[in-house]
N, C-alpha and C. Protein backbone atom coordinates (compact mmCIF):
# COMPACT_ATOMS: atom_id res chain seq x y z
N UNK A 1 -14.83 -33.95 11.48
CA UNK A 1 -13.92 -33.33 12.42
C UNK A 1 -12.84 -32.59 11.65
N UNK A 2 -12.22 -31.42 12.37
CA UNK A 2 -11.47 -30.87 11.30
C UNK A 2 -10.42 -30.42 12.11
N UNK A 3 -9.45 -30.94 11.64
CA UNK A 3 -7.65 -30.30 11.98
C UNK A 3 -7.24 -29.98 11.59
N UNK A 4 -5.97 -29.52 12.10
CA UNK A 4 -5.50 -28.85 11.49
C UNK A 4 -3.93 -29.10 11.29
N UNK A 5 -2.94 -28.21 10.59
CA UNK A 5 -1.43 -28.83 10.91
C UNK A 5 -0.67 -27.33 10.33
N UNK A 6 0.32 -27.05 10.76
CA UNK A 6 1.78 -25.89 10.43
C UNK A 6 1.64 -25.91 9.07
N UNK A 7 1.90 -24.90 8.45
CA UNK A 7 2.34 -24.54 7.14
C UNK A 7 4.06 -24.58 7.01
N UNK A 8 4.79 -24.44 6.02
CA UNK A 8 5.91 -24.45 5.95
C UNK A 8 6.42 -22.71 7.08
N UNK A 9 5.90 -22.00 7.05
CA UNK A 9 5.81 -20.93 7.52
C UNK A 9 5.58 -20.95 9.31
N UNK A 10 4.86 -21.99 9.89
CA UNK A 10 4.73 -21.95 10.90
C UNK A 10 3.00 -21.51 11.02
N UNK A 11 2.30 -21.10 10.42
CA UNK A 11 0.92 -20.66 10.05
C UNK A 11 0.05 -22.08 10.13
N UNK A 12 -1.13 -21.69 11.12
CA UNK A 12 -1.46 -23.03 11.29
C UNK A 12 -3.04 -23.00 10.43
N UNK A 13 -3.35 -23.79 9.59
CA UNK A 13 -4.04 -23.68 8.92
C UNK A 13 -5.42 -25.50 8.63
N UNK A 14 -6.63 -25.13 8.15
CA UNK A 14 -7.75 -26.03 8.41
C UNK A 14 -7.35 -27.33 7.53
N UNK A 15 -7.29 -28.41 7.51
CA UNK A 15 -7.63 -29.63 6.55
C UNK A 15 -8.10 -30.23 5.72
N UNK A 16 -9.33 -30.02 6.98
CA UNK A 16 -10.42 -30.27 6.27
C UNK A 16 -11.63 -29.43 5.08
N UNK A 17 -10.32 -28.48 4.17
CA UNK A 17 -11.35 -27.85 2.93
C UNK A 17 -11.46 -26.52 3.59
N UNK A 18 -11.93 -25.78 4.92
CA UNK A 18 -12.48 -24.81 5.80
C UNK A 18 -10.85 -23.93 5.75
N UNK A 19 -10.56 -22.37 5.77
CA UNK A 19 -9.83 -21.67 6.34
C UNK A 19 -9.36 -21.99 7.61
N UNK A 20 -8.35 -21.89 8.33
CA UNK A 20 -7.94 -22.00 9.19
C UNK A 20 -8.32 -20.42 10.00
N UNK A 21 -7.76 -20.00 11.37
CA UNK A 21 -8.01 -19.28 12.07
C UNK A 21 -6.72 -17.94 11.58
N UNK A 22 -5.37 -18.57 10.85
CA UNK A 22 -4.37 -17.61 10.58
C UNK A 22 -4.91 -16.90 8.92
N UNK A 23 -5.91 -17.61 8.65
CA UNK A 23 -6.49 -17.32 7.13
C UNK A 23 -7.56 -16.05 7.71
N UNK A 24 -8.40 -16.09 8.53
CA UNK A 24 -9.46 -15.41 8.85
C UNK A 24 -8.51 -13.91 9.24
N UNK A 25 -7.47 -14.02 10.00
CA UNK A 25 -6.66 -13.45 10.94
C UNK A 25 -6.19 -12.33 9.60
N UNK A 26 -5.22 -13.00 8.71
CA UNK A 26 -4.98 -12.26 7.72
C UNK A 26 -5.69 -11.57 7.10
N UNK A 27 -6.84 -12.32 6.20
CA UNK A 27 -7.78 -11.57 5.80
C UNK A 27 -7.94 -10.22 6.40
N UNK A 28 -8.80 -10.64 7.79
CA UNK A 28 -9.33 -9.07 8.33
C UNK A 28 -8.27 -8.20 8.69
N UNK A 29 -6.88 -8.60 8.87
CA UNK A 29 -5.60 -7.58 8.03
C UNK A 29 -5.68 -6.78 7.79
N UNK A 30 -6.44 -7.66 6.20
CA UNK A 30 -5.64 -7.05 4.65
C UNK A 30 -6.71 -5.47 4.71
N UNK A 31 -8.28 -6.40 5.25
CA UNK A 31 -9.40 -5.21 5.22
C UNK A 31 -9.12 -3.90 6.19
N UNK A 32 -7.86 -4.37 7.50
CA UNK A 32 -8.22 -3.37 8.13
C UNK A 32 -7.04 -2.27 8.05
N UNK A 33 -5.70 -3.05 6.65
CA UNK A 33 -4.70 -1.67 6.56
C UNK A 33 -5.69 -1.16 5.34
N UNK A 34 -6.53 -1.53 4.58
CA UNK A 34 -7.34 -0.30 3.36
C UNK A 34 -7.34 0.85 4.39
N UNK A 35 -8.09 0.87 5.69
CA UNK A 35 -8.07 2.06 6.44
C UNK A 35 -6.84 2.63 6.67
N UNK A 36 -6.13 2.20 6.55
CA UNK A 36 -4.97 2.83 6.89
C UNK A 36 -4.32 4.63 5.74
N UNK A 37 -5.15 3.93 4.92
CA UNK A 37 -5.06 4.94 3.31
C UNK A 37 -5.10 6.40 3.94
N UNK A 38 -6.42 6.82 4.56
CA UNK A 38 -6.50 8.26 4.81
C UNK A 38 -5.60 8.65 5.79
N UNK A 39 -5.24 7.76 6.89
CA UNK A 39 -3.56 8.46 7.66
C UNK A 39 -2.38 8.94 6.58
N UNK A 40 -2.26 7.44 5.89
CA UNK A 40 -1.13 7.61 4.43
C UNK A 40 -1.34 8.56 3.64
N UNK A 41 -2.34 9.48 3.47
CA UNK A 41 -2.20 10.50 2.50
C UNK A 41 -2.34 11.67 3.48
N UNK A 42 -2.55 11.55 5.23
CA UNK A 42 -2.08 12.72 5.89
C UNK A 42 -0.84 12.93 5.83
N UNK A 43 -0.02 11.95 5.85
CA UNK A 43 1.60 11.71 6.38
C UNK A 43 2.23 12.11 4.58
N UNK A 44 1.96 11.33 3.88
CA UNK A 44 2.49 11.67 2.30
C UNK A 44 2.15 13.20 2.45
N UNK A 45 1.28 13.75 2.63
CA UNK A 45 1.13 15.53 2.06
C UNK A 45 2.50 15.90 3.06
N UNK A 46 2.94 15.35 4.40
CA UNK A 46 3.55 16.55 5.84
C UNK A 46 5.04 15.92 5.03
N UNK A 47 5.12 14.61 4.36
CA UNK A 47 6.34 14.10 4.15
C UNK A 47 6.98 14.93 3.19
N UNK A 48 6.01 14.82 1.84
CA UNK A 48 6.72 15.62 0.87
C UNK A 48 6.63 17.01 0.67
N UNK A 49 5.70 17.71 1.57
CA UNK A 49 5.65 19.10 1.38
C UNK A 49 6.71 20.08 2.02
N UNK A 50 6.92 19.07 3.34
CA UNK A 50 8.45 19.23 4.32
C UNK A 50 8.99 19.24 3.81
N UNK A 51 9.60 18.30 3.04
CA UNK A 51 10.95 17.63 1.97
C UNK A 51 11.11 19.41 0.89
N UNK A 52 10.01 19.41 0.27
CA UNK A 52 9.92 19.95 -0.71
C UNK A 52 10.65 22.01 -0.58
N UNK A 53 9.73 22.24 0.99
CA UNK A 53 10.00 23.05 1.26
C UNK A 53 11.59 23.24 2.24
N UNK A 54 11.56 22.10 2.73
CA UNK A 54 13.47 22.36 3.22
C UNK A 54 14.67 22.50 1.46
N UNK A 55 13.88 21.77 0.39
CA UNK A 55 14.76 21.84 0.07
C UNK A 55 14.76 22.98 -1.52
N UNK A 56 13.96 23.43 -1.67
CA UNK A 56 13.49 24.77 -2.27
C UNK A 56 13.65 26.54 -1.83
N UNK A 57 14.15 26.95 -2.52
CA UNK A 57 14.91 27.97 -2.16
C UNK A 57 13.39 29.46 -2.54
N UNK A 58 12.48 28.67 -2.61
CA UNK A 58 11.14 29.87 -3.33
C UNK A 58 11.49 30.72 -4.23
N UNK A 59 12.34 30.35 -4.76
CA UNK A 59 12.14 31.19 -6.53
C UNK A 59 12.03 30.37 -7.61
N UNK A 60 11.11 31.16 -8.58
CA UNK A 60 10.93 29.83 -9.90
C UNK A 60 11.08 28.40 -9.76
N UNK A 61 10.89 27.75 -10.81
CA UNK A 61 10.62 26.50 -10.77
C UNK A 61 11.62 25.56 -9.92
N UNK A 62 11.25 24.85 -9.19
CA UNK A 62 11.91 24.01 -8.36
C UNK A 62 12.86 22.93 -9.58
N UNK A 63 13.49 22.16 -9.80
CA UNK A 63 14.55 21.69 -10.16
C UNK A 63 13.99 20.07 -10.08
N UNK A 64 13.99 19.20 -11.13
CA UNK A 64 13.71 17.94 -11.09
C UNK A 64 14.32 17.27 -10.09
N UNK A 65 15.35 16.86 -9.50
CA UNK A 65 15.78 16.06 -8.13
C UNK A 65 15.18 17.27 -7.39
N UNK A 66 14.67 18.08 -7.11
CA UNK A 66 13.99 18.82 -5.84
C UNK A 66 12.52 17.93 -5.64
N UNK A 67 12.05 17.78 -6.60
CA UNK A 67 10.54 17.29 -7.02
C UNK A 67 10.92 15.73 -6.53
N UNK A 68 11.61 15.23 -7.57
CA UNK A 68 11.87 13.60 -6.97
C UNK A 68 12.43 13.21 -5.87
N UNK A 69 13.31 14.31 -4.82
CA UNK A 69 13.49 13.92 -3.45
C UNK A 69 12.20 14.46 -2.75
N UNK A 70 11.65 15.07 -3.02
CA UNK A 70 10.21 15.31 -2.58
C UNK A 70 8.91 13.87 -2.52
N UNK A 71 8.78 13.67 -3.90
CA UNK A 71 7.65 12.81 -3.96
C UNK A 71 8.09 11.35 -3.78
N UNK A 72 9.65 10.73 -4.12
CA UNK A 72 9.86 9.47 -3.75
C UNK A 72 9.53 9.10 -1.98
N UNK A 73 10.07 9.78 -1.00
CA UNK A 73 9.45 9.22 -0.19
C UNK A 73 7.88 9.19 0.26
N UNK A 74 6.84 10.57 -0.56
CA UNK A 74 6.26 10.82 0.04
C UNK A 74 5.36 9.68 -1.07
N UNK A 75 5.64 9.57 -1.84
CA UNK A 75 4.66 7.93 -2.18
C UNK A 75 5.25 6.72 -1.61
N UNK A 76 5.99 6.65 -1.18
CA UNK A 76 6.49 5.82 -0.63
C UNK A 76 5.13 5.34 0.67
N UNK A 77 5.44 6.57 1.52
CA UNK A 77 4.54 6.65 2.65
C UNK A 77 3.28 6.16 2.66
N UNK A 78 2.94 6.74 0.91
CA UNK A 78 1.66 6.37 0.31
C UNK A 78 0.97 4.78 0.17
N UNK A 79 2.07 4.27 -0.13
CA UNK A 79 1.73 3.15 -0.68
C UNK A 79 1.62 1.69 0.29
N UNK A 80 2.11 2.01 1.69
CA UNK A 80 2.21 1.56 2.64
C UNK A 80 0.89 0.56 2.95
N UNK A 81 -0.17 1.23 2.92
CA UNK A 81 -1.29 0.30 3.15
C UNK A 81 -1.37 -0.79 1.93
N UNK A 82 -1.36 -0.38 1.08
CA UNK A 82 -1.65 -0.68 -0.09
C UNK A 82 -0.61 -2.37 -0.50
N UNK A 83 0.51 -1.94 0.28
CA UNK A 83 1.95 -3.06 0.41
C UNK A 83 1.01 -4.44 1.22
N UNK A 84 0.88 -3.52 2.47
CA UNK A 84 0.44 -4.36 3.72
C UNK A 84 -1.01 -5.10 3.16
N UNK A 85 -2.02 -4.54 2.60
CA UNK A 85 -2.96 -5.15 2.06
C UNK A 85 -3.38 -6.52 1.31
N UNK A 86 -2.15 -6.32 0.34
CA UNK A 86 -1.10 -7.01 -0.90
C UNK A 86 -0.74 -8.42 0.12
N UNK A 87 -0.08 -7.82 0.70
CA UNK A 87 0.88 -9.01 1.46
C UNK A 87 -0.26 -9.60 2.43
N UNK A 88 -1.03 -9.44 3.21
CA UNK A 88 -2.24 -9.65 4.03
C UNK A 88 -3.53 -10.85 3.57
N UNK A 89 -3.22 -10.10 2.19
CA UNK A 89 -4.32 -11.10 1.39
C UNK A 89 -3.83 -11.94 0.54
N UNK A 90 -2.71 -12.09 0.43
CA UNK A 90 -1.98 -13.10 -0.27
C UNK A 90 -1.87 -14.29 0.36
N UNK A 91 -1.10 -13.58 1.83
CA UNK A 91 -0.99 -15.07 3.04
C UNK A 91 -2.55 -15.23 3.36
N UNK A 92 -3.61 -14.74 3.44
CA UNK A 92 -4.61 -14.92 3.29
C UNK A 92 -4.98 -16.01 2.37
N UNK A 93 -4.70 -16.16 1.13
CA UNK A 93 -5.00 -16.66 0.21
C UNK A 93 -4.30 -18.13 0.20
N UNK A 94 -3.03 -18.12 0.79
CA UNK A 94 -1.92 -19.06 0.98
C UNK A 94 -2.55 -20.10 2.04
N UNK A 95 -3.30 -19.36 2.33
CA UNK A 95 -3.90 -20.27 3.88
C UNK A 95 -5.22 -20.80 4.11
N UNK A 96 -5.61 -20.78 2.64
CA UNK A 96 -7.17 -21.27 1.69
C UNK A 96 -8.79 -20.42 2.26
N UNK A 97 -8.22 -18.75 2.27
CA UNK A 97 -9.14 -17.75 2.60
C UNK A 97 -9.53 -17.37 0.65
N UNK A 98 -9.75 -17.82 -0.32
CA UNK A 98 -9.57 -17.52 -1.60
C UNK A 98 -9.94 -16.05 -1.41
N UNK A 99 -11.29 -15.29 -0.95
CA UNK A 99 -11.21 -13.99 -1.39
C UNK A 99 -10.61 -12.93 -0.31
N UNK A 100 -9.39 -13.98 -0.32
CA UNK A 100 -8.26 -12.73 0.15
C UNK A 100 -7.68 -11.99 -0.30
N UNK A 101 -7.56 -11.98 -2.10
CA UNK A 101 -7.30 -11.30 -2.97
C UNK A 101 -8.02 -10.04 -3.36
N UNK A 102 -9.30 -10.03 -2.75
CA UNK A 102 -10.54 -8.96 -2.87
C UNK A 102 -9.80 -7.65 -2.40
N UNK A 103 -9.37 -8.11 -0.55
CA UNK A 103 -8.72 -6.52 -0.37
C UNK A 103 -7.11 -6.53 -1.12
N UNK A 104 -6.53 -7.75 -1.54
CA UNK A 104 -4.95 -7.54 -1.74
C UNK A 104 -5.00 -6.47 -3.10
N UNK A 105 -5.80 -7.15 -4.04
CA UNK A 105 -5.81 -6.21 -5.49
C UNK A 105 -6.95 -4.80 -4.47
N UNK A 106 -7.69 -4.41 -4.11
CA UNK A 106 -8.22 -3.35 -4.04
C UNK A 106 -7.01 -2.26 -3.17
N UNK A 107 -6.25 -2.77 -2.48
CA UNK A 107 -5.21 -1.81 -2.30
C UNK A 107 -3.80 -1.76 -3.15
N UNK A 108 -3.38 -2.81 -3.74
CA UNK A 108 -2.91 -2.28 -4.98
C UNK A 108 -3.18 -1.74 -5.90
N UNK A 109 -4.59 -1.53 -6.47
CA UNK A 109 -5.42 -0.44 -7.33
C UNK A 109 -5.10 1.00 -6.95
N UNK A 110 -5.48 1.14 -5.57
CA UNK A 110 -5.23 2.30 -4.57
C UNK A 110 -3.90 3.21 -5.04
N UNK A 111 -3.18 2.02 -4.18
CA UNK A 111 -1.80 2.84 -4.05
C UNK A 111 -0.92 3.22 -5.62
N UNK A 112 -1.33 2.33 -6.66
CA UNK A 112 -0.84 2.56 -7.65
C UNK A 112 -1.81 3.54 -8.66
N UNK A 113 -3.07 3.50 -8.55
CA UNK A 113 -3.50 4.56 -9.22
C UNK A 113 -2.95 6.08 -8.25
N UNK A 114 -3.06 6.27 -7.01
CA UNK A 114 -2.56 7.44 -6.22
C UNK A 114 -0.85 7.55 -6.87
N UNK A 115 0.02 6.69 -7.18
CA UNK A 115 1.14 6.81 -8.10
C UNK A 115 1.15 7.46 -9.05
N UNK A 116 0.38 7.05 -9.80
CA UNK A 116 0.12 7.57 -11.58
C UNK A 116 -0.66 8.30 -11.58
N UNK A 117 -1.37 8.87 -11.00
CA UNK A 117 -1.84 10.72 -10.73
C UNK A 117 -1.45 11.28 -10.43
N UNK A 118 -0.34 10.92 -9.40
CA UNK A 118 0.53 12.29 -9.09
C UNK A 118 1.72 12.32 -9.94
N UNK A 119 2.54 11.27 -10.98
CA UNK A 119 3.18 11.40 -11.93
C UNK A 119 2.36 11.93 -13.48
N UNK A 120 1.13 11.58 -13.06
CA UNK A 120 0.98 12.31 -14.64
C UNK A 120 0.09 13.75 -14.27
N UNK A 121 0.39 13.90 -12.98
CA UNK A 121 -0.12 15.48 -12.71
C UNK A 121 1.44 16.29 -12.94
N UNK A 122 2.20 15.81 -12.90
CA UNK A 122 3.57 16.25 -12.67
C UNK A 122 3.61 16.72 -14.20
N UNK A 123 4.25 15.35 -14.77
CA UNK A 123 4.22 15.38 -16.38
C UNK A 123 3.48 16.22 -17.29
N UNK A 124 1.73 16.44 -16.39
CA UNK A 124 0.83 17.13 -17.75
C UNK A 124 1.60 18.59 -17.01
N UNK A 125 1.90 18.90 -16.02
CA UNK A 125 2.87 20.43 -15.51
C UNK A 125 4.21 20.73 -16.63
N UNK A 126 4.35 19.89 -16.68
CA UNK A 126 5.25 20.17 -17.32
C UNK A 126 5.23 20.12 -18.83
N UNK A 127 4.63 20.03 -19.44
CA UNK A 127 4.23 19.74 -20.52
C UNK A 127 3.72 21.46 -21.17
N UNK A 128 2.45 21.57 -20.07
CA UNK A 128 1.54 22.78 -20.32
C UNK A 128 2.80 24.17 -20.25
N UNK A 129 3.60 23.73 -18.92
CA UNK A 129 4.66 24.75 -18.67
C UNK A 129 5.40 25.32 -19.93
């Protein structure tokens, strides 16, 4: 027979060895903000290209704080699933779902490789410039 009891959290979780129902819950979460990625890189392009263009005057090179009030929020936006994923599969994991970590690290891969391509697309610009 298998019961169950509250986590310190209020998360009610299995006893007997088995996931509980807030473990399953999280999990399919963590799997269902990964989808969330292709909205996040509609909204990151309208965030920072807005930003970029309110605050660019269209002549020559735009100005380093033009670029970084540009792309800080718009990775920001980015990384959103990638947060929620993280956090999804962790309490996942907290709540004896073990491969809840499967989607938590596959959207931190995500959102942080989408980071460091668009900083070292920046950087190799400037470099070649």
């Amino acid at each position: 027979m298998t019961t169950s009891h509250l986590t310190p959290r209020g998360d009610r979780t299995a006893t007997s060895g088995t996931p509980g129902r807030d473990a399953d819950r999280a999990y399919r979460r963590a799997w269902w903000s990964l989808a969330l990625f292709p909205v996040s890189v509609v909204l990151a392009f309208l965030v920072g290209e807005g930003i970029f263009s309110l605050l660019s005057n269209g002549e020559g090179d735009p100005g380093v704080w033009t670029v970084l009030l540009a792309a800080v929020p718009a990775l920001g936006v980015m990384v959103v699933p990638g947060a929620l994923a993280l956090q999804q599969g962790r309490k996942a994991r907290r709540l004896g779902r073990r491969d809840g970590m499967v989607p938590a690290i596959v959207g931190a891969v995500v959102a942080l490789g989408f980071v460091g391509l668009n900083a070292a697309s920046y950087l190799i610009g400037l470099l070649v410039d």
